[in-house]
Protein backbone atom coordinates (compact mmCIF):
# COMPACT_ATOMS: atom_id res chain seq x y z
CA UNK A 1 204.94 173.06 140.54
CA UNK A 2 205.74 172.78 136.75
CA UNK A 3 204.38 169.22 136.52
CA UNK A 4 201.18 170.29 137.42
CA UNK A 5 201.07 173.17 135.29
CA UNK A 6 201.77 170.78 132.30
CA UNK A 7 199.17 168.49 133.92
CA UNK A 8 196.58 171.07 134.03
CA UNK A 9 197.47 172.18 130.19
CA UNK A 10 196.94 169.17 128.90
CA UNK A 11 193.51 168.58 130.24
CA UNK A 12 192.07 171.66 129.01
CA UNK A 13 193.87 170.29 125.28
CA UNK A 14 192.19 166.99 125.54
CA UNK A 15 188.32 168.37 126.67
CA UNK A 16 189.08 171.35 123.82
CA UNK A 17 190.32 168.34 121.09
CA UNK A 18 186.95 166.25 122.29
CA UNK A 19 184.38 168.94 122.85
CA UNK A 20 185.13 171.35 119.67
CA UNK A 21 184.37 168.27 116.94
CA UNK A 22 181.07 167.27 119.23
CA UNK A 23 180.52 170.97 119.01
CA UNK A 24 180.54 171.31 115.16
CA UNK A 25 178.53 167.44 114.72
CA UNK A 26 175.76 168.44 116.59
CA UNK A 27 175.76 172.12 115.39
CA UNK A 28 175.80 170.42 111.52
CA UNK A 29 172.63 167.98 112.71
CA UNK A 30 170.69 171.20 114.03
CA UNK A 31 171.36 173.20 110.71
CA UNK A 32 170.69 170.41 108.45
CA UNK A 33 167.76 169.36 110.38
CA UNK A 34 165.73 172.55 109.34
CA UNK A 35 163.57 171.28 106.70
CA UNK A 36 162.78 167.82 109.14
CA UNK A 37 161.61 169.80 111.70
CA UNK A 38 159.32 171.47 110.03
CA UNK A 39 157.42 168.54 108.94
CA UNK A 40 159.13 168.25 105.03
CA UNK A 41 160.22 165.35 103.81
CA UNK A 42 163.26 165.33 101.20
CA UNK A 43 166.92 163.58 101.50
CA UNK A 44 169.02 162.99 104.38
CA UNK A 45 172.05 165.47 104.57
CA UNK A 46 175.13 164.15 105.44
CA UNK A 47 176.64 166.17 108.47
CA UNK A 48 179.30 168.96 107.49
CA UNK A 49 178.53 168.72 103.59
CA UNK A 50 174.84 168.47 103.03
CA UNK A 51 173.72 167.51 99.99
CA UNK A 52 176.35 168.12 97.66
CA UNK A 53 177.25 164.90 96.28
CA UNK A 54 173.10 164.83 94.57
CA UNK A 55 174.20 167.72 92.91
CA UNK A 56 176.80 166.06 90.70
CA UNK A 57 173.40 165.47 88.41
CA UNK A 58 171.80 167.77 86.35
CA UNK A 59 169.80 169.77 88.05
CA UNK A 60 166.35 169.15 85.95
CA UNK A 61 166.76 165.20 86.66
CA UNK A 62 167.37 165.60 90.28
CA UNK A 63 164.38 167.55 91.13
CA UNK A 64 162.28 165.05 88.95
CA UNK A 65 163.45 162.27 91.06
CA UNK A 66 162.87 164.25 94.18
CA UNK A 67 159.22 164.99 92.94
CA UNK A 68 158.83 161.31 92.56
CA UNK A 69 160.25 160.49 95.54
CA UNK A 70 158.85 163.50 97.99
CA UNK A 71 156.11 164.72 96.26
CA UNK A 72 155.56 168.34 95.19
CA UNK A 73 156.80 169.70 98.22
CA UNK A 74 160.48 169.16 99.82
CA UNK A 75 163.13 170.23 101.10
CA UNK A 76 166.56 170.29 99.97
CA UNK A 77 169.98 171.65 102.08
């Protein structure tokens, strides 16, 4: 009876390990997907972190090259 105890354990572990990550992925693409599906244009967010490796930039030059890029209008996350 103990072996399938164990058995049964260890499946709920494995669809927790696999689901949970899937989970937070597609919850990242939904949040970071805000400005998209409202019809904005502006740079692709990398799941989990966003957009904080533009930021390394001063923030002046950045939204000048956005401008140029996106126009006066876009969004940013």
């Amino acid at each position: 009876m103990e072996i399938n105890s164990y058995y049964f354990l260890g499946q709920i572990a494995l669809v927790t390990v696999i689901s949970v990550p899937i989970f937070f992925y597609l919850y990242s693409l939904y949040v970071y997907g805000h400005w998209k599906r409202h019809g904005i244009r502006g740079p692709k967010p990398t799941p989990f972190i966003g957009n904080i490796f533009s930021l390394s930039k001063p923030q002046q030059v950045l939204q000048l090259e956005y401008q140029k890029e996106y126009g006066d209008i876009y969004g940013f996350r």
